[in-house]
N, C-alpha and C. Protein backbone atom coordinates (compact mmCIF):
# COMPACT_ATOMS: atom_id res chain seq x y z
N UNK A 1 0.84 -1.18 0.00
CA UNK A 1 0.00 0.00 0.00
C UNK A 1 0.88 1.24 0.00
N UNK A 2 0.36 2.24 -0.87
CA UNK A 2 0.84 3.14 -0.68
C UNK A 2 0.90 4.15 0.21
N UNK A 3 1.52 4.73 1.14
CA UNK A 3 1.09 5.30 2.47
C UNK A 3 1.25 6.80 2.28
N UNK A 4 0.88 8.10 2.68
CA UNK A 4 0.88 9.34 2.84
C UNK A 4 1.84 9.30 3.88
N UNK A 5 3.16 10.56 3.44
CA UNK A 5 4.23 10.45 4.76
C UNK A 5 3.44 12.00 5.55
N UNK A 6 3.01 11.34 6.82
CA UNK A 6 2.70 11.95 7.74
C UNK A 6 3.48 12.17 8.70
N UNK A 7 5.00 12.64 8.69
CA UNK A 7 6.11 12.26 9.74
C UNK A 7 5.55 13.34 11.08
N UNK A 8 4.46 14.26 10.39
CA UNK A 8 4.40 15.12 11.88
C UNK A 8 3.04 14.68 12.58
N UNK A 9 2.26 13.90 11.82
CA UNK A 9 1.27 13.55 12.60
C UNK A 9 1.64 12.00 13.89
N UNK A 10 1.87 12.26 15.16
CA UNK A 10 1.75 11.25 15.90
C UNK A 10 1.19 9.82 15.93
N UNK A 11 1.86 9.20 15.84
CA UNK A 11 1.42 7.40 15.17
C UNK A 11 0.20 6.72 16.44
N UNK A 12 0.43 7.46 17.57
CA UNK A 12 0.05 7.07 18.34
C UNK A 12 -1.91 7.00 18.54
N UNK A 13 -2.10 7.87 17.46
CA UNK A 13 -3.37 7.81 17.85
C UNK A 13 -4.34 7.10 16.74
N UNK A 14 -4.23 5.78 17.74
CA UNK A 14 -5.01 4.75 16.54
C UNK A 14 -6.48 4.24 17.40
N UNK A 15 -6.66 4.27 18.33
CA UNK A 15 -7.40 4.33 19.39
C UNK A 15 -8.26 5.28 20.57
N UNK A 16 -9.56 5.42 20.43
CA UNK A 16 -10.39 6.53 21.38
C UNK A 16 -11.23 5.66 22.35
N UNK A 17 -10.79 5.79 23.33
CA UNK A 17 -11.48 4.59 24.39
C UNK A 17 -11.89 3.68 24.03
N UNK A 18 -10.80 2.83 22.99
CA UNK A 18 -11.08 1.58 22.93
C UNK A 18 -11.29 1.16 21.66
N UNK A 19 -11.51 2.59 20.96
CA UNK A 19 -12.70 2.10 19.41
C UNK A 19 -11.53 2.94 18.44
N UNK A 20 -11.31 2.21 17.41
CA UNK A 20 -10.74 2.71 16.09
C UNK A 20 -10.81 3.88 16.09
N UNK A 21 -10.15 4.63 16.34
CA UNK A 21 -9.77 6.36 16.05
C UNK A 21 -10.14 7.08 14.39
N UNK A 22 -10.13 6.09 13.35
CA UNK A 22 -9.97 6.59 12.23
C UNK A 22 -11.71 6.91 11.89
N UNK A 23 -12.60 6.32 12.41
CA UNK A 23 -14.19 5.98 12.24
C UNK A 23 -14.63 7.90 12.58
N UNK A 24 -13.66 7.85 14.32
CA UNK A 24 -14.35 8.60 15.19
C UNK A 24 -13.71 10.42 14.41
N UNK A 25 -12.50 10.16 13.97
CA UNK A 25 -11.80 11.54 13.41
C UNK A 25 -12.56 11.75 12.05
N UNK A 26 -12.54 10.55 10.93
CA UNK A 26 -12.88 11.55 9.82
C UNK A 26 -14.69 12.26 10.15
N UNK A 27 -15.27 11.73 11.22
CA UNK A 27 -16.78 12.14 11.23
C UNK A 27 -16.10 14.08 11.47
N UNK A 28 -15.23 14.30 12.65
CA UNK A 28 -14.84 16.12 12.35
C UNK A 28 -14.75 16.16 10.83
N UNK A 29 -13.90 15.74 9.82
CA UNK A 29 -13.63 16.12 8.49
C UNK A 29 -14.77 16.36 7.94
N UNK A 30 -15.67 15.09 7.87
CA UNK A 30 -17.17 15.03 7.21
C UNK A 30 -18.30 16.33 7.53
N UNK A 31 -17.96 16.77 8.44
CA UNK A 31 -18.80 18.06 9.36
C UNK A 31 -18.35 19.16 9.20
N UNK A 32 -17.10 19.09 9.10
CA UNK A 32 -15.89 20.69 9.06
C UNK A 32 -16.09 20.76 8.00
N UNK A 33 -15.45 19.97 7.20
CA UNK A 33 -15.17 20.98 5.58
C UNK A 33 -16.04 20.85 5.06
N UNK A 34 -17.73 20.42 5.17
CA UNK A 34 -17.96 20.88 4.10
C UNK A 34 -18.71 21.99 4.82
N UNK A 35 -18.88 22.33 6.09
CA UNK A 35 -19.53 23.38 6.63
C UNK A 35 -18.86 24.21 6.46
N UNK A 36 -17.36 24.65 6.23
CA UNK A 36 -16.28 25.27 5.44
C UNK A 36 -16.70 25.65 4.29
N UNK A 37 -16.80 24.70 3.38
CA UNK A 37 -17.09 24.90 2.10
C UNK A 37 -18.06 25.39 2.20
N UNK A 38 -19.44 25.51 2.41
CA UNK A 38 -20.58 26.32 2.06
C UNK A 38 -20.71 27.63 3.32
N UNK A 39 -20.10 27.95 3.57
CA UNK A 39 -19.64 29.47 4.36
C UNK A 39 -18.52 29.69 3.31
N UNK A 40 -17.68 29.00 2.49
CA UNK A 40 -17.11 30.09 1.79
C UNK A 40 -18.19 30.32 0.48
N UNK A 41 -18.95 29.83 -0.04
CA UNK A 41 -19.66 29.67 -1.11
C UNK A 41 -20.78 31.30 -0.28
N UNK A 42 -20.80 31.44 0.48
CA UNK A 42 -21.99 31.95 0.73
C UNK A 42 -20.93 33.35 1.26
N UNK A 43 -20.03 33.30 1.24
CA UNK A 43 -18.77 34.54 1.38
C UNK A 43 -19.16 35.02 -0.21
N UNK A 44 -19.09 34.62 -1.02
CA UNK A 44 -19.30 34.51 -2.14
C UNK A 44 -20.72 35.61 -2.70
N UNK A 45 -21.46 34.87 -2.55
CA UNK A 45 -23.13 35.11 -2.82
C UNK A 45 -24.07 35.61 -1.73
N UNK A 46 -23.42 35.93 -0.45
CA UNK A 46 -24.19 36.74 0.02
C UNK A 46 -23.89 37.63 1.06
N UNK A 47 -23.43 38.99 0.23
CA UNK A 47 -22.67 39.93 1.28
C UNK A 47 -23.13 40.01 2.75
N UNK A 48 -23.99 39.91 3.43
CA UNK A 48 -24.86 39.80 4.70
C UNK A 48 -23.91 38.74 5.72
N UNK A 49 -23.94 37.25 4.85
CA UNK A 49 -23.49 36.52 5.54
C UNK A 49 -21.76 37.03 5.40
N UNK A 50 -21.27 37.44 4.44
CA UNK A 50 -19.88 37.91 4.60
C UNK A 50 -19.49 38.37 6.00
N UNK A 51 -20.16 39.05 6.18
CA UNK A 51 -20.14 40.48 6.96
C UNK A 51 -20.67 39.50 8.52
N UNK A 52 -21.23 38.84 8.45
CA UNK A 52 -21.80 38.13 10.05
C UNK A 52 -20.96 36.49 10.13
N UNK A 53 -20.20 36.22 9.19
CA UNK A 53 -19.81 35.08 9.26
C UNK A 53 -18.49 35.38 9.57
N UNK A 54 -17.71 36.23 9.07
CA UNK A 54 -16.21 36.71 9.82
C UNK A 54 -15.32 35.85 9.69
N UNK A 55 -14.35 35.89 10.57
CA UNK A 55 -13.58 34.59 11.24
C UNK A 55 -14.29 33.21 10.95
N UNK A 56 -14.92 32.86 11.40
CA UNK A 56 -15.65 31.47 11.62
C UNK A 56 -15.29 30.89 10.10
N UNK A 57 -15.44 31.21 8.77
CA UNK A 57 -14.88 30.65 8.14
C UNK A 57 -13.81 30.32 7.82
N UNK A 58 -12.68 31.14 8.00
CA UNK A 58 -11.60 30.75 7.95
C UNK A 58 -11.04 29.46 9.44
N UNK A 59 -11.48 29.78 10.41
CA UNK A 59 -11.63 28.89 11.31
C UNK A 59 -12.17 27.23 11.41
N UNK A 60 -13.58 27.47 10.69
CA UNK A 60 -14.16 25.70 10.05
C UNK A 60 -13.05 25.31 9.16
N UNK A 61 -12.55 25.96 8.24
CA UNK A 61 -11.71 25.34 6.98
C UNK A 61 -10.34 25.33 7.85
N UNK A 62 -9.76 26.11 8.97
CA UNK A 62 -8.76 25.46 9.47
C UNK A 62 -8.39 24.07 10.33
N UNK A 63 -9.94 24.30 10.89
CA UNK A 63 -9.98 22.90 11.70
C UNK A 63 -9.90 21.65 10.98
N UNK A 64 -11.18 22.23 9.94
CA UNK A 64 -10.99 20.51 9.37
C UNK A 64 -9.70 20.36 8.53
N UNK A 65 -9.00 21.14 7.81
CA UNK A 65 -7.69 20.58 7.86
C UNK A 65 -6.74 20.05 8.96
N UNK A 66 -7.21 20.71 9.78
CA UNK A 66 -6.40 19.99 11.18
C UNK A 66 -6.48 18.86 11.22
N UNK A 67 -7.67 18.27 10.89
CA UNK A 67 -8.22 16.69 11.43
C UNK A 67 -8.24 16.22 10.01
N UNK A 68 -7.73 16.08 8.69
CA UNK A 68 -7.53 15.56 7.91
C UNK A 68 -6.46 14.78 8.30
N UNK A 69 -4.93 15.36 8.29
CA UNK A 69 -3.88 14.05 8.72
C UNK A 69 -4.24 13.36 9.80
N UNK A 70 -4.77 14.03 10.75
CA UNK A 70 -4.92 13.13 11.80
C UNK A 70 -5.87 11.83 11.41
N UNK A 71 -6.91 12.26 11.18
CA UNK A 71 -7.90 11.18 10.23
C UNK A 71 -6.85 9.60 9.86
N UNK A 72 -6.44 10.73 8.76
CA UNK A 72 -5.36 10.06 7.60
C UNK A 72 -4.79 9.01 8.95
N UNK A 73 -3.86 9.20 9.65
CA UNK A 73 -3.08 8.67 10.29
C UNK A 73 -3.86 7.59 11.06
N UNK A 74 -4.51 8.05 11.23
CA UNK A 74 -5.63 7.31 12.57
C UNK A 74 -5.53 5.83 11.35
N UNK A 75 -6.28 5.56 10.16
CA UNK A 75 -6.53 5.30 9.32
C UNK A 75 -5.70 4.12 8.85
N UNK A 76 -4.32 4.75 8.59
CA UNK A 76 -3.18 3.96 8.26
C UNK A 76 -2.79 3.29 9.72
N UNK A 77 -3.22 3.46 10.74
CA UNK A 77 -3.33 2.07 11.64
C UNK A 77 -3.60 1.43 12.04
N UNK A 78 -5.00 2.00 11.04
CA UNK A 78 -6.30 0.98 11.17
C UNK A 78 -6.22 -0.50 10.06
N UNK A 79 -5.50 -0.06 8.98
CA UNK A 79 -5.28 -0.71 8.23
C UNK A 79 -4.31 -1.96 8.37
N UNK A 80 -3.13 -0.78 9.17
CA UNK A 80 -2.07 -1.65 9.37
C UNK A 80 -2.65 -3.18 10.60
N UNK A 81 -3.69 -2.60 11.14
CA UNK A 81 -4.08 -3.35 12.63
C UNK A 81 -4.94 -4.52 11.53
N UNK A 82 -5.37 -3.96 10.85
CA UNK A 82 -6.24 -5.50 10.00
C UNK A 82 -5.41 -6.44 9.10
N UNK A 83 -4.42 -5.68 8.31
CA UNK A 83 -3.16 -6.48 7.80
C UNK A 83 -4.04 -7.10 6.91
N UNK A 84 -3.02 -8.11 5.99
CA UNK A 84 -3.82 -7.79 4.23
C UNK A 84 -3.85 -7.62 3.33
N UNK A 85 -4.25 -7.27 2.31
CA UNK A 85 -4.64 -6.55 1.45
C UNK A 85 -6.28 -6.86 1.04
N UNK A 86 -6.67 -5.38 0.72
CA UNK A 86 -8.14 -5.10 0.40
C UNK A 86 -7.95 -4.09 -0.42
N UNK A 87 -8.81 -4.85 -1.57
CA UNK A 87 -8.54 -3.46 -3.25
C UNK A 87 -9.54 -2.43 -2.56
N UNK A 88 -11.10 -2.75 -1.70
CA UNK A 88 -11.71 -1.77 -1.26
C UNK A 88 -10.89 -0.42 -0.42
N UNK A 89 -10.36 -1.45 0.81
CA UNK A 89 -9.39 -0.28 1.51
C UNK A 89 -8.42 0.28 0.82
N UNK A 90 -7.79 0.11 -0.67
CA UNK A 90 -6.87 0.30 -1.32
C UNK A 90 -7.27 1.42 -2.20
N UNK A 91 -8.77 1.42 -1.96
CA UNK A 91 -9.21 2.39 -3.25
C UNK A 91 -9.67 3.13 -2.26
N UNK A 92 -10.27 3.35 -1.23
CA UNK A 92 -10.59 4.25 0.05
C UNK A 92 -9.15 5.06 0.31
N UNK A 93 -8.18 4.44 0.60
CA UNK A 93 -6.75 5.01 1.07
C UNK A 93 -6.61 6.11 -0.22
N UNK A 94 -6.53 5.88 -1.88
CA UNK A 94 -5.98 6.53 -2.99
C UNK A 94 -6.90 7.64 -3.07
N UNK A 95 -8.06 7.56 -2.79
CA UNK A 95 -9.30 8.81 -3.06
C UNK A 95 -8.78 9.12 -2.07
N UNK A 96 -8.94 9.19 -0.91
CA UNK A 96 -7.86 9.77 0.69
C UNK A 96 -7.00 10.94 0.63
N UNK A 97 -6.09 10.38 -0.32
CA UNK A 97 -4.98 11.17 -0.38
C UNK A 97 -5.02 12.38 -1.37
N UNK A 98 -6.53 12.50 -1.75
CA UNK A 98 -6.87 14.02 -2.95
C UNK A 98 -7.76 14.77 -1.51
N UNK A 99 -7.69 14.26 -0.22
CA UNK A 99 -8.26 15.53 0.48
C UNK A 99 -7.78 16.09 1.19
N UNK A 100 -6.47 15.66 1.82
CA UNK A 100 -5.79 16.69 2.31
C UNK A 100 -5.24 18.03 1.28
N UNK A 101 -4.79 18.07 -0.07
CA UNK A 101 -4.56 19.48 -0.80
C UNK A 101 -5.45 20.09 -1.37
N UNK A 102 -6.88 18.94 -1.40
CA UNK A 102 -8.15 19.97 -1.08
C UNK A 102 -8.72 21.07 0.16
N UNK A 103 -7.96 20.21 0.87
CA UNK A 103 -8.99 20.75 2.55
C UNK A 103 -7.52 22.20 2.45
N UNK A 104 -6.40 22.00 1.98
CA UNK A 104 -5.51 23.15 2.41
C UNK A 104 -5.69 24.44 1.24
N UNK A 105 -6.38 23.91 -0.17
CA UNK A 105 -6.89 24.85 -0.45
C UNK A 105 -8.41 25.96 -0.42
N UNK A 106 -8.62 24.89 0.25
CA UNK A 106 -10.37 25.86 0.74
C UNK A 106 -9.77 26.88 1.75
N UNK A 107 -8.41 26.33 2.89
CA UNK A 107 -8.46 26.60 4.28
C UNK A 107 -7.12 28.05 3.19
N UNK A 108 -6.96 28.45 2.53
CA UNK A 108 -6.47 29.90 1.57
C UNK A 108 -7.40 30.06 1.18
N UNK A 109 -8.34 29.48 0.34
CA UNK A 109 -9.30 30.48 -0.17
C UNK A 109 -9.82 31.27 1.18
N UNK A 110 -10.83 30.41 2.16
CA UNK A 110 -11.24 31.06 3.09
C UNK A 110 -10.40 32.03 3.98
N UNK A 111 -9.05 32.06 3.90
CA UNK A 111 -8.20 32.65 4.39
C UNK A 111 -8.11 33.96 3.68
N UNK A 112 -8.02 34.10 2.56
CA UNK A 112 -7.96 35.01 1.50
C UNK A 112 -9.09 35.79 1.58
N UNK A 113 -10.30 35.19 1.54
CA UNK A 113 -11.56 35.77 1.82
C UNK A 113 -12.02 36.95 2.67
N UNK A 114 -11.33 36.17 3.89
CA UNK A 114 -11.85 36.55 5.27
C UNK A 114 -10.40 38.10 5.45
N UNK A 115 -9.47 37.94 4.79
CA UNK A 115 -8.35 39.08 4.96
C UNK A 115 -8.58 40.16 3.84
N UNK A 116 -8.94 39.04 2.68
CA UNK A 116 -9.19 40.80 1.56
C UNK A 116 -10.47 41.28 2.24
N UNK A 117 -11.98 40.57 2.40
CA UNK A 117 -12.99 41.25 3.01
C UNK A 117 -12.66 42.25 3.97
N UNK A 118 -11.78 42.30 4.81
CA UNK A 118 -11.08 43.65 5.83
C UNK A 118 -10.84 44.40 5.08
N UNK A 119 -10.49 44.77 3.70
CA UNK A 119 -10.18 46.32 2.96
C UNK A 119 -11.00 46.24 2.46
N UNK A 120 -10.76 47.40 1.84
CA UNK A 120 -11.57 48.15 0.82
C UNK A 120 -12.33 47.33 -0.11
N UNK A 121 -13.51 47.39 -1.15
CA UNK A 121 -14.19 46.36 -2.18
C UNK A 121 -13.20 46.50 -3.00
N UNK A 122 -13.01 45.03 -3.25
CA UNK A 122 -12.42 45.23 -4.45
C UNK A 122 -12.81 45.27 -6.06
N UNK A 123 -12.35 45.49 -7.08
CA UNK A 123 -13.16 45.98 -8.22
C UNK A 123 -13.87 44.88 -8.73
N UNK A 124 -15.13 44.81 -9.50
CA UNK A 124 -16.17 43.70 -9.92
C UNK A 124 -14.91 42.70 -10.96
N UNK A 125 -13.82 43.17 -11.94
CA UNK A 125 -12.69 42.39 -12.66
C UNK A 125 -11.88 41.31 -11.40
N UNK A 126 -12.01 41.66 -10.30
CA UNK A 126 -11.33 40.74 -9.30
C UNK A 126 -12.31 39.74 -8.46
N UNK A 127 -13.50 40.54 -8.39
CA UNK A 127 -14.32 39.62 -7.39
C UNK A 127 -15.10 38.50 -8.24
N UNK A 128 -15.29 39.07 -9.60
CA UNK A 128 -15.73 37.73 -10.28
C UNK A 128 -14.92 36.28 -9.99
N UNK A 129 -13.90 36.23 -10.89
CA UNK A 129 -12.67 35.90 -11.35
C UNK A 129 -12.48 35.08 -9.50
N UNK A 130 -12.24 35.67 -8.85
CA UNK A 130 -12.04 34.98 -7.26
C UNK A 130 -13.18 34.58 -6.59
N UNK A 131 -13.91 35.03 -6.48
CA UNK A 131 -15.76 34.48 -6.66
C UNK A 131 -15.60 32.69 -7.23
N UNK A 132 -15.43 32.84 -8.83
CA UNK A 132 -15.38 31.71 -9.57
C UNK A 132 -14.09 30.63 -8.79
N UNK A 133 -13.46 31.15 -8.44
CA UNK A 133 -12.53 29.95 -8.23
C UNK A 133 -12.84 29.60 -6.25
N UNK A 134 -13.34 30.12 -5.66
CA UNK A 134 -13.66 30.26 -4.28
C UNK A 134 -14.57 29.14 -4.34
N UNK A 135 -15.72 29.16 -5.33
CA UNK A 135 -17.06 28.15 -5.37
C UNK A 135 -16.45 27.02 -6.25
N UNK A 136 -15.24 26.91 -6.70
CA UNK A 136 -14.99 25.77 -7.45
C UNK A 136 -14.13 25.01 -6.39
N UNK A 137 -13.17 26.13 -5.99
CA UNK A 137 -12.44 24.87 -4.51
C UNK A 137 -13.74 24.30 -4.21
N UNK A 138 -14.36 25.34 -3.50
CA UNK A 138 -15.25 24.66 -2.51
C UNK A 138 -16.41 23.67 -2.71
N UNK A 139 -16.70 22.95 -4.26
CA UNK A 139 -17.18 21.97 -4.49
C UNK A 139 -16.35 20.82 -5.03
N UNK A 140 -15.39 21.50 -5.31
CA UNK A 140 -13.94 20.02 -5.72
C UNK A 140 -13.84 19.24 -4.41
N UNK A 141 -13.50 20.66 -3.14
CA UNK A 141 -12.99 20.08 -1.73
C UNK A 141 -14.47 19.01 -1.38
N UNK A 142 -15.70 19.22 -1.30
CA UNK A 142 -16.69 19.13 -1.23
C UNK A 142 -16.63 17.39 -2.12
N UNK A 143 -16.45 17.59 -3.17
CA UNK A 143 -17.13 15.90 -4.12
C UNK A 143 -15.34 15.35 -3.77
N UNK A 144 -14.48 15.54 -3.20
CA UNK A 144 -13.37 14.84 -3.59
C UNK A 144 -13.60 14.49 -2.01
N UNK A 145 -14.48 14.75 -0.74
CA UNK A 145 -14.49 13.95 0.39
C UNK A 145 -15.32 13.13 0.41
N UNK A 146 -16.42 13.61 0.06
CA UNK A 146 -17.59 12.72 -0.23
C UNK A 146 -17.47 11.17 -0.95
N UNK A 147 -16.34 11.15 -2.14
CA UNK A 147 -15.78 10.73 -2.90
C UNK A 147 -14.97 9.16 -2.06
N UNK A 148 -13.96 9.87 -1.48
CA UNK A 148 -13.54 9.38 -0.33
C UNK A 148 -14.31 8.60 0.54
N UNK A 149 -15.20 9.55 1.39
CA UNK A 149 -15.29 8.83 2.50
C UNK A 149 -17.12 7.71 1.73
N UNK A 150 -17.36 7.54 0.42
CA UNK A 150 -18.22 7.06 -0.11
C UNK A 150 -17.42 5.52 -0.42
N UNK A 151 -16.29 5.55 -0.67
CA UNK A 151 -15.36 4.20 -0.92
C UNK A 151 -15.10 3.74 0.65
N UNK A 152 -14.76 4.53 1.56
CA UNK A 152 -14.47 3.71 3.37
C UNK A 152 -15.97 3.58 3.33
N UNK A 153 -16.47 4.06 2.90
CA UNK A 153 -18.10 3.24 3.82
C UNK A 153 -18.47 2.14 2.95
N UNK A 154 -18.40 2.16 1.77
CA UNK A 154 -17.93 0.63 0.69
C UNK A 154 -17.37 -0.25 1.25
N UNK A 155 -16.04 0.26 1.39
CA UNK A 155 -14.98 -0.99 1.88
C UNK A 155 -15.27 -1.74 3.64
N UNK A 156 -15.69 -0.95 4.60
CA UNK A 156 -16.85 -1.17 5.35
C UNK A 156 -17.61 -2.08 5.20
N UNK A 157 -18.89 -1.39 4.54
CA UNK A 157 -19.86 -2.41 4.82
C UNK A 157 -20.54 -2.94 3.36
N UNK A 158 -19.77 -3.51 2.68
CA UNK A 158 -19.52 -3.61 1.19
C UNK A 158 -19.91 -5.24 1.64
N UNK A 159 -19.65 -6.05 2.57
CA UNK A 159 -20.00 -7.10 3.00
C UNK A 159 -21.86 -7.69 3.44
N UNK A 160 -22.19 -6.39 3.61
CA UNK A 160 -23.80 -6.80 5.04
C UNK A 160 -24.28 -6.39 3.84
N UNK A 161 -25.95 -7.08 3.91
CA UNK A 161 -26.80 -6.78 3.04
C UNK A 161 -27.94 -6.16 3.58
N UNK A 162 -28.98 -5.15 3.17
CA UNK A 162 -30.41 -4.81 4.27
C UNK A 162 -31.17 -5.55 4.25
């Protein structure tokens, strides 16, 4: 398997009282970014919420990058703890690894957002143009987790029938 070098994320956390760590972390990812993503979409399209949403977006899109490697990591010792090989977990792990430089580009856009919104407007030739690419992170970041975490719930319960 191919592994993501996570040398700064701590190996240690493969376990939360008892229960697989990787289940319990990506549910923050699943909640953060895309609540990230549609506060920057709405930075976007609706000056009101610009103006009352503030910080907090750049903040959702930092967290859940926070808890992406960790996720990640949690993950790769979840794998390692089942030992193996599984093309499901193999194809869960490869979609995986397109959301961490998703989640770090929403967490600049929203960054960008939330610092140019402090000056002055900027001219309608700039806000389009950054507008357009703000709502495109933020549905790439958006279908490339979904994406993801749609193959771990495959490789899961790809076994049980209803």
């Amino acid at each position: 398997m191919n592994r993501i070098a996570l040398h700064y994320v701590p190996a240690v956390v493969s376990t939360i009282n008892g229960l697989p760590a990787h289940p319990l972390l990506v549910h923050a990812v699943v909640v953060l970014l895309p609540l990230g993503a549609l506060a920057v979409v709405l930075h976007v399209v609706w000056p009101a919420a610009r103006e009352r949403l503030g910080i907090v977006t750049p903040l959702l899109c930092l967290a859940a990058l926070a808890f992406v490697p960790l996720a990640v990591s949690a993950g790769e010792n979840l794998a390692d703890s089942l030992g193996g090989s599984n093309p499901l977990i193999e194809r869960h792990e490869d979609l995986a690894k397109q959301v961490l430089p998703w989640a770090i580009a929403l967490a600049v856009v929203a960054i960008a957002q939330w610092v140019l919104g402090r000056r002055a407007p900027l001219s309608l030739a700039v806000r389009i143009p950054a507008g357009v690419v703000s709502i495109a992170v933020a549905v790439v970041a958006t279908v490339v987790l979904v994406r993801a975490g749609d193959a771990g719930s495959q490789a899961v319960w790809s076994g049980f029938s209803s």
